[in-house]
C-alpha atoms as a PDB file:
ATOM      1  CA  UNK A   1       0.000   0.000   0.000  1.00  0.00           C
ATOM      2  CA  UNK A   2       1.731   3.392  -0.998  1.00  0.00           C
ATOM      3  CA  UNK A   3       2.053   5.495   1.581  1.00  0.00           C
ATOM      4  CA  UNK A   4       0.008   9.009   1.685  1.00  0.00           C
ATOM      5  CA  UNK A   5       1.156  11.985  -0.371  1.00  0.00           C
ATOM      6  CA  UNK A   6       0.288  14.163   3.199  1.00  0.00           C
ATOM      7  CA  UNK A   7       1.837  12.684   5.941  1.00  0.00           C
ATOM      8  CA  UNK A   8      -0.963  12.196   8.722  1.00  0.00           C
ATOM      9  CA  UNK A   9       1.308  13.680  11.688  1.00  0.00           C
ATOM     10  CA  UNK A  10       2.574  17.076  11.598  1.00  0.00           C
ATOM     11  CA  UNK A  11       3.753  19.589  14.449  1.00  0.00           C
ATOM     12  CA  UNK A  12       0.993  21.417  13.201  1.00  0.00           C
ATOM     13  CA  UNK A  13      -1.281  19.340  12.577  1.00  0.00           C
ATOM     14  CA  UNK A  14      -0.798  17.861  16.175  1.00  0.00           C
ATOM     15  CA  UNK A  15      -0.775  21.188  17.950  1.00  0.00           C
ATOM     16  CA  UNK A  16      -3.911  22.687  15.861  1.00  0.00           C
ATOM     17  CA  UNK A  17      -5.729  19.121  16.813  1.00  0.00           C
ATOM     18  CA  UNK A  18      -4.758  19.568  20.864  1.00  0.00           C
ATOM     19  CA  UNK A  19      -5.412  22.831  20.698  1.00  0.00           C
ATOM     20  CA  UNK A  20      -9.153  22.307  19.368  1.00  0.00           C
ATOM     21  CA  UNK A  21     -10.008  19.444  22.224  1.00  0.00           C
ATOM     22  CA  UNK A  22      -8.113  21.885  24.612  1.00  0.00           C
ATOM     23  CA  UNK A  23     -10.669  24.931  23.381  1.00  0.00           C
ATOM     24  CA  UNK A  24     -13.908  22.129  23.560  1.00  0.00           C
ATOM     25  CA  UNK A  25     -12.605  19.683  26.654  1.00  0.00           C
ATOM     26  CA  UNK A  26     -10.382  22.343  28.986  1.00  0.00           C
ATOM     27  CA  UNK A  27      -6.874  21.030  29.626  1.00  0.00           C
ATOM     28  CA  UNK A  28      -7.875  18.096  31.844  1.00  0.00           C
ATOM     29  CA  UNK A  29     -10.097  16.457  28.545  1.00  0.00           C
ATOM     30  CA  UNK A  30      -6.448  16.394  26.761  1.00  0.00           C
ATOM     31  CA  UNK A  31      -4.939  13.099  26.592  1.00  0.00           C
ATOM     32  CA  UNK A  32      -2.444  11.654  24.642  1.00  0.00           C
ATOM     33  CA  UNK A  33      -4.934   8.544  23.919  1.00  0.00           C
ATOM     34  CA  UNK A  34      -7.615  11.200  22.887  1.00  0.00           C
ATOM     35  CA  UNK A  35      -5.316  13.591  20.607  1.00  0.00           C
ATOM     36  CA  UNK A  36      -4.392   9.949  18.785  1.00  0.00           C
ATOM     37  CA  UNK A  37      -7.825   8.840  18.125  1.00  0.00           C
ATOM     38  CA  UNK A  38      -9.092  12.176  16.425  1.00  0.00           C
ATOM     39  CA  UNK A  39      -5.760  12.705  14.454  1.00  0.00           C
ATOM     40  CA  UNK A  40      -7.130   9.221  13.696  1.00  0.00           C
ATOM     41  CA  UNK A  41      -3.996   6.862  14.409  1.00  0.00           C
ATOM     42  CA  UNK A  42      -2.206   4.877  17.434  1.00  0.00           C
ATOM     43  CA  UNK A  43      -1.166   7.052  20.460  1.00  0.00           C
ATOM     44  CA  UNK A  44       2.401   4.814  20.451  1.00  0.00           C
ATOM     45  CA  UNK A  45       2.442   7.001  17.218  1.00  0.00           C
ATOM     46  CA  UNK A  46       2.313  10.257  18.814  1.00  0.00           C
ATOM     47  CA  UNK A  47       5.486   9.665  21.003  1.00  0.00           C
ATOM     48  CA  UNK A  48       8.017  10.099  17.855  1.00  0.00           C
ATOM     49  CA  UNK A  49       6.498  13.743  17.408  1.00  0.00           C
ATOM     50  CA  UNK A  50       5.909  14.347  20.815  1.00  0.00           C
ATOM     51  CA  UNK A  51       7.427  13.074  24.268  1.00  0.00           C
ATOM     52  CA  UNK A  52       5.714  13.921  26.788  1.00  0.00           C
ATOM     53  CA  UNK A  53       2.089  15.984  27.299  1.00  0.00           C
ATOM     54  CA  UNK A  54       3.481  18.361  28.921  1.00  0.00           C
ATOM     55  CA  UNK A  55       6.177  19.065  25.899  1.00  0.00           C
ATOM     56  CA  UNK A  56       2.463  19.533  23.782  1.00  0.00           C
ATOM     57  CA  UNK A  57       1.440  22.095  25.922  1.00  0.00           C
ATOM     58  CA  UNK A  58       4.317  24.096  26.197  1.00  0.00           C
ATOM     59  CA  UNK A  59       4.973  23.932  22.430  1.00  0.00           C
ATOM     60  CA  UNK A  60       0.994  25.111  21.686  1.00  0.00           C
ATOM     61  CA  UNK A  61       2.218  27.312  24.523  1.00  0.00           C
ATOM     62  CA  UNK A  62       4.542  28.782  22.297  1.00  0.00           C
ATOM     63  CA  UNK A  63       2.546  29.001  19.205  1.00  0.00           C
ATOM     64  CA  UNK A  64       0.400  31.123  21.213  1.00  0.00           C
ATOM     65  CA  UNK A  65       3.211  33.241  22.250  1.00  0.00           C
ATOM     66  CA  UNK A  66       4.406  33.827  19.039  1.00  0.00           C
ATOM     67  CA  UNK A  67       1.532  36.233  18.445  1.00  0.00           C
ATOM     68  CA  UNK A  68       2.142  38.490  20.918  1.00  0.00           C
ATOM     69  CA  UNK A  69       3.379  42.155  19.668  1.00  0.00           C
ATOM     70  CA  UNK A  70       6.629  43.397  21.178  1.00  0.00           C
ATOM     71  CA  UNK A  71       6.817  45.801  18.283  1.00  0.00           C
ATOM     72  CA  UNK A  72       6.031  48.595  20.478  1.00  0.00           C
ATOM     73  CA  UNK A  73       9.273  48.430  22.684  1.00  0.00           C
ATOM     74  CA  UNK A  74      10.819  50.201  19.820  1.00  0.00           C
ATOM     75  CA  UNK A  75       8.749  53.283  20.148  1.00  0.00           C
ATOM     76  CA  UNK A  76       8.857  53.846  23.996  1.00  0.00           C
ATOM     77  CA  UNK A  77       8.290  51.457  27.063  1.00  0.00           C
ATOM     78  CA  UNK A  78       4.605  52.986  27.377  1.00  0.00           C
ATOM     79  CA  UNK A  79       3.688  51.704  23.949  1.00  0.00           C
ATOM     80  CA  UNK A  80       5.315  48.345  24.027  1.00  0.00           C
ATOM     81  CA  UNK A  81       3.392  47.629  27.336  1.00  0.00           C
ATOM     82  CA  UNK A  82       0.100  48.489  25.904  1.00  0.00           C
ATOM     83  CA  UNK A  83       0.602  46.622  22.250  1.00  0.00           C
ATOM     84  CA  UNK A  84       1.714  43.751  24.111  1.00  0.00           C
ATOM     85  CA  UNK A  85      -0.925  43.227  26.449  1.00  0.00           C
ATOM     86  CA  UNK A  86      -3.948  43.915  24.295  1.00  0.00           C
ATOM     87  CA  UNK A  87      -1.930  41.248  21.767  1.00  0.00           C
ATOM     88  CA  UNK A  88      -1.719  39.050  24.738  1.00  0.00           C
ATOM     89  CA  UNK A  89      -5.434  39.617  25.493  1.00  0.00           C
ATOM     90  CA  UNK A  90      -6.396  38.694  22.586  1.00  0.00           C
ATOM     91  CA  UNK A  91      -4.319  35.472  21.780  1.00  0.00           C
ATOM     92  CA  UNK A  92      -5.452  34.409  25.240  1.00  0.00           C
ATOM     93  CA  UNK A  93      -9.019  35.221  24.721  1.00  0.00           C
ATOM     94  CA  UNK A  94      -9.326  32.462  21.638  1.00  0.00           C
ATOM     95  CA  UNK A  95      -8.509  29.897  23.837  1.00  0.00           C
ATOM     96  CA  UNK A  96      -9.189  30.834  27.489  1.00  0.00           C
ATOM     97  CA  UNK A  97      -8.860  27.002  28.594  1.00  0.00           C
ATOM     98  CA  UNK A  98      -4.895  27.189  27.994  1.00  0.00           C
ATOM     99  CA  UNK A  99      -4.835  30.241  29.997  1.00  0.00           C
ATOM    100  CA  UNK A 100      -3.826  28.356  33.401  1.00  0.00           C
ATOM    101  CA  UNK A 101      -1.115  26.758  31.663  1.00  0.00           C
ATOM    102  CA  UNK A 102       0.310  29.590  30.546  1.00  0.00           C
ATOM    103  CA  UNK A 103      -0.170  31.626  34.433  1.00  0.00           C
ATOM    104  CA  UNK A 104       2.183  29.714  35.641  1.00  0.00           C
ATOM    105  CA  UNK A 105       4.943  31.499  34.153  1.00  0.00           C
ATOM    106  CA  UNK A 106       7.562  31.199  31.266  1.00  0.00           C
ATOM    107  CA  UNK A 107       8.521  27.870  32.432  1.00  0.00           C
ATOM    108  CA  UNK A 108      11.421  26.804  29.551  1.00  0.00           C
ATOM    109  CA  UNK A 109       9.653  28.147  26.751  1.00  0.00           C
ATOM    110  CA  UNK A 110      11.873  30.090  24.269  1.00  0.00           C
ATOM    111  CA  UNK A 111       9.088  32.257  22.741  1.00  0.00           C
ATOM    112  CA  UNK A 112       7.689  33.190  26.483  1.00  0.00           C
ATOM    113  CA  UNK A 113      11.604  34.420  27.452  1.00  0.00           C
ATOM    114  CA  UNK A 114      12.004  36.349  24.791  1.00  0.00           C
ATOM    115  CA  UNK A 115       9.785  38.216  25.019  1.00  0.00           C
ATOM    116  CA  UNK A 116       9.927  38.578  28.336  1.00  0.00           C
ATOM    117  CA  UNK A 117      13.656  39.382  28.047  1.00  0.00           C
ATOM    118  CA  UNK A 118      12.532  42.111  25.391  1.00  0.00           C
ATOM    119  CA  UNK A 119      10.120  43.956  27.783  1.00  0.00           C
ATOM    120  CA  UNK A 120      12.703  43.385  30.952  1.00  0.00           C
ATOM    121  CA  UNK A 121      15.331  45.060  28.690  1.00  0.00           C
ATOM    122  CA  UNK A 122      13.244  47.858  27.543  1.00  0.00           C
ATOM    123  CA  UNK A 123      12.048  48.838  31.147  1.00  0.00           C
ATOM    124  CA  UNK A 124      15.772  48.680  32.371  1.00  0.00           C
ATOM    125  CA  UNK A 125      16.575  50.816  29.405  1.00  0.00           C
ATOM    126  CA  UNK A 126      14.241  53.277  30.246  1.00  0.00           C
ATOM    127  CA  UNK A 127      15.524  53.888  33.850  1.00  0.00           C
ATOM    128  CA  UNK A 128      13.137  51.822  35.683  1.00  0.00           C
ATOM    129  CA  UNK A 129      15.091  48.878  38.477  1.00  0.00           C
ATOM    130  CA  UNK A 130      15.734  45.626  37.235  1.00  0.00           C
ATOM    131  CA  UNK A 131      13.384  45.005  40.539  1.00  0.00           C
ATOM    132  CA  UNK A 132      10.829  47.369  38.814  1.00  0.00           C
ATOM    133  CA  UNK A 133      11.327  46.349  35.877  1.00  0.00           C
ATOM    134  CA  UNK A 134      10.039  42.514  37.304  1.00  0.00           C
ATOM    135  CA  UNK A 135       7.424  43.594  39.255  1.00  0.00           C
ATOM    136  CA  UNK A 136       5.626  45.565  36.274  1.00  0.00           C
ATOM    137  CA  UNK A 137       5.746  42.762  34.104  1.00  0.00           C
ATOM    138  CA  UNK A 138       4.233  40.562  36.634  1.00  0.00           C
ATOM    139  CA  UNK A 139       1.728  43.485  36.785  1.00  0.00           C
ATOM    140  CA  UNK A 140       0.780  43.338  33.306  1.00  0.00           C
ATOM    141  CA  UNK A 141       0.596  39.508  33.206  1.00  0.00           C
ATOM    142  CA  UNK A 142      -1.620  39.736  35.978  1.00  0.00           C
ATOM    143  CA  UNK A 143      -4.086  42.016  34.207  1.00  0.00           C
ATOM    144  CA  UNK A 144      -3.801  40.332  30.455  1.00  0.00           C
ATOM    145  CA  UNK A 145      -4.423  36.656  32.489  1.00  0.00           C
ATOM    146  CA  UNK A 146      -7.172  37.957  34.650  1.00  0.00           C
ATOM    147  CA  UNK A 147      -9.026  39.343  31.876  1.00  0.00           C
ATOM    148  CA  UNK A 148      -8.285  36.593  29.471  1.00  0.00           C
ATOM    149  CA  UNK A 149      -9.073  34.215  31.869  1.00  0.00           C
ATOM    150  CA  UNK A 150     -13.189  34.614  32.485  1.00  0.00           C
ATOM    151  CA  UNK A 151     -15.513  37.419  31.926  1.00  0.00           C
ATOM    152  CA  UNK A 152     -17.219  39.026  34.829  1.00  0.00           C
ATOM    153  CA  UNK A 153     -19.913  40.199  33.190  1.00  0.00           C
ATOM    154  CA  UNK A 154     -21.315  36.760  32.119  1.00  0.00           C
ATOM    155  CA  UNK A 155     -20.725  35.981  35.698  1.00  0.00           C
ATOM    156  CA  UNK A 156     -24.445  38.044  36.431  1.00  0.00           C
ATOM    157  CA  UNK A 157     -28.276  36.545  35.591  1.00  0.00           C
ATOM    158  CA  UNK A 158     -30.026  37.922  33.642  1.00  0.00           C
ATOM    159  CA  UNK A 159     -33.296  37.719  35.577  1.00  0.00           C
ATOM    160  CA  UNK A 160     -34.209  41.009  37.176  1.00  0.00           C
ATOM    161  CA  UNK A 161     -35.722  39.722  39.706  1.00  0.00           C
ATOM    162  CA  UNK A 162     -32.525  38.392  41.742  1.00  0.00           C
ATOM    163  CA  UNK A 163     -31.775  41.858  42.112  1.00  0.00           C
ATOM    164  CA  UNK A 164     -35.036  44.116  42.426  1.00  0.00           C
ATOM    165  CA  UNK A 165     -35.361  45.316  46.210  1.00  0.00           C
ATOM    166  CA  UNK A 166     -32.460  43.204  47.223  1.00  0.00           C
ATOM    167  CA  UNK A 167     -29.390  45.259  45.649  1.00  0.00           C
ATOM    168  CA  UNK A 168     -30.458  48.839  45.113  1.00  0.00           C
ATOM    169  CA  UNK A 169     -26.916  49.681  43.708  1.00  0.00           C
ATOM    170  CA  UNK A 170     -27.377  46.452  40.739  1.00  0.00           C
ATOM    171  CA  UNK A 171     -30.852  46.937  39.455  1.00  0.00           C
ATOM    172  CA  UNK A 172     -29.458  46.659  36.118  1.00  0.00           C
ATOM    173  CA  UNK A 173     -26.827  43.823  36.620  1.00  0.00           C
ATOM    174  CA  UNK A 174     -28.975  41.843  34.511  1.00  0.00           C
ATOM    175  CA  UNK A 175     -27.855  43.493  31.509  1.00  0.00           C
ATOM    176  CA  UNK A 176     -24.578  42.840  31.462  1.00  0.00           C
ATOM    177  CA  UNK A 177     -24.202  39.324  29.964  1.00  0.00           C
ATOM    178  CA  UNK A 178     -25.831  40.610  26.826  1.00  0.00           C
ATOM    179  CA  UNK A 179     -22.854  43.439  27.182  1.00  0.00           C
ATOM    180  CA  UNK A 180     -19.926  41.128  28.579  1.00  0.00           C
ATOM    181  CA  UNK A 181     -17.979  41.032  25.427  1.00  0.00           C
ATOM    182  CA  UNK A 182     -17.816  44.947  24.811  1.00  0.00           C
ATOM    183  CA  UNK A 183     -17.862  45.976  28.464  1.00  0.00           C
ATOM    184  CA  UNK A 184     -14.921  43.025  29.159  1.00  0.00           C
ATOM    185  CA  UNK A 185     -12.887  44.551  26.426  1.00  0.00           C
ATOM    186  CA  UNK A 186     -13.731  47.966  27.819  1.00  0.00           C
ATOM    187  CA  UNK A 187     -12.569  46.589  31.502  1.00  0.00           C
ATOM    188  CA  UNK A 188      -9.518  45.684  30.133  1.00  0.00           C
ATOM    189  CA  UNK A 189      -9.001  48.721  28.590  1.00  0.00           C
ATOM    190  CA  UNK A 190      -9.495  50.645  31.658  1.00  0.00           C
ATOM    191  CA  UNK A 191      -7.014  48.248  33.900  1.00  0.00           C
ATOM    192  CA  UNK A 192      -4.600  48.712  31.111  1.00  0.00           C
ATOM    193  CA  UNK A 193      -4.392  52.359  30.420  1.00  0.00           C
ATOM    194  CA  UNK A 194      -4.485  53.308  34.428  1.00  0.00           C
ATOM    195  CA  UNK A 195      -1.670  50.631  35.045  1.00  0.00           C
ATOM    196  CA  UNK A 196       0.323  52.547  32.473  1.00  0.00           C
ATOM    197  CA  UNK A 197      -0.809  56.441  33.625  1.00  0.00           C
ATOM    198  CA  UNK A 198       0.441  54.858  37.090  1.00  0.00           C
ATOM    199  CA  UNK A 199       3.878  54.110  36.258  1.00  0.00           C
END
């Protein structure tokens, strides 16, 4: 039997696949047995592209990553903080079940340290403490995860009645899911641009 013109297994192909039951099953439905049987061959299969599950994650990891806009570190520290979280924001906010993954921190992953190193440098660069300099990306990381993570508006009901005479001050709460994705953005937006007036 000749053997297919497009090889079934890709790094690509893998990651995309992982990446979809990631988006649909959250990181706990991702198994090496369950990636196999919708890239449709043995899991024994999977081991000579990838080693271990965690290796998966941290390369999809980096595909994320490679997204992300540093671009703006080479017009002032101001702009490369805001490019790079609302590019952040918005890789994250595709696929908000990798985001816990990815709040743990750079771990090994080349595309997560360099950009990291490029923002470090820039800060340092502009005066701020190499101390500084770590705390403010932590800062920023903290907003673009917490944002990326869930959305507080959904969060509300949209009954009226679980809020009429009982919270004065959120007689219109029940709007908001039907405004979560503009007033989440908007939320952001606001974190983002005081962290930034603050420095």
């Amino acid at each position: 039997m000749p053997r297919p013109s497009t090889p079934l297994l890709s790094p690509d192909r893998i990651r995309s696949v992982a990446l979809a039951i990631i988006d649909r099953d959250g990181l706990d439905g991702l198994s090496m047995r369950k990636l196999a049987a919708e890239l449709g061959v043995q899991a024994a299969s999977l081991y000579g592209h990838v080693r271990t599950k965690d290796q998966l994650l941290n390369d999809i990891a980096s595909s994320i990553l490679s997204t992300v806009d540093v671009s703006g570190f080479e017009v002032d520290w101001r702009e490369g903080l805001i490019r790079c979280a609302r590019s952040y924001r918005a890789a994250l906010s595709s696929h908000p079940n990798i985001v816990p993954f990815l709040a743990y921190g750079p771990a090994g992953r080349e595309e997560s340290l360099q950009r990291l190193d490029l923002l470090h440098g820039a800060l340092v660069d502009a005066g701020w403490s190499r101390r500084e300099a770590t705390m403010i990306a932590a800062g920023l990381m903290y907003i673009v995860f917490g944002s990326a993570l869930s959305s507080f508006s959904s969060g509300f009901s949209a009954d009226p009645a679980d809020y009429t005479d009982r919270y004065p001050h959120l007689d219109r709460a029940h709007l908001l899911p039907g405004v979560a994705r503009e007033l989440d953005r908007d939320s952001f937006e606001l974190a983002l641009a005081a962290f930034v007036r603050g420095l």
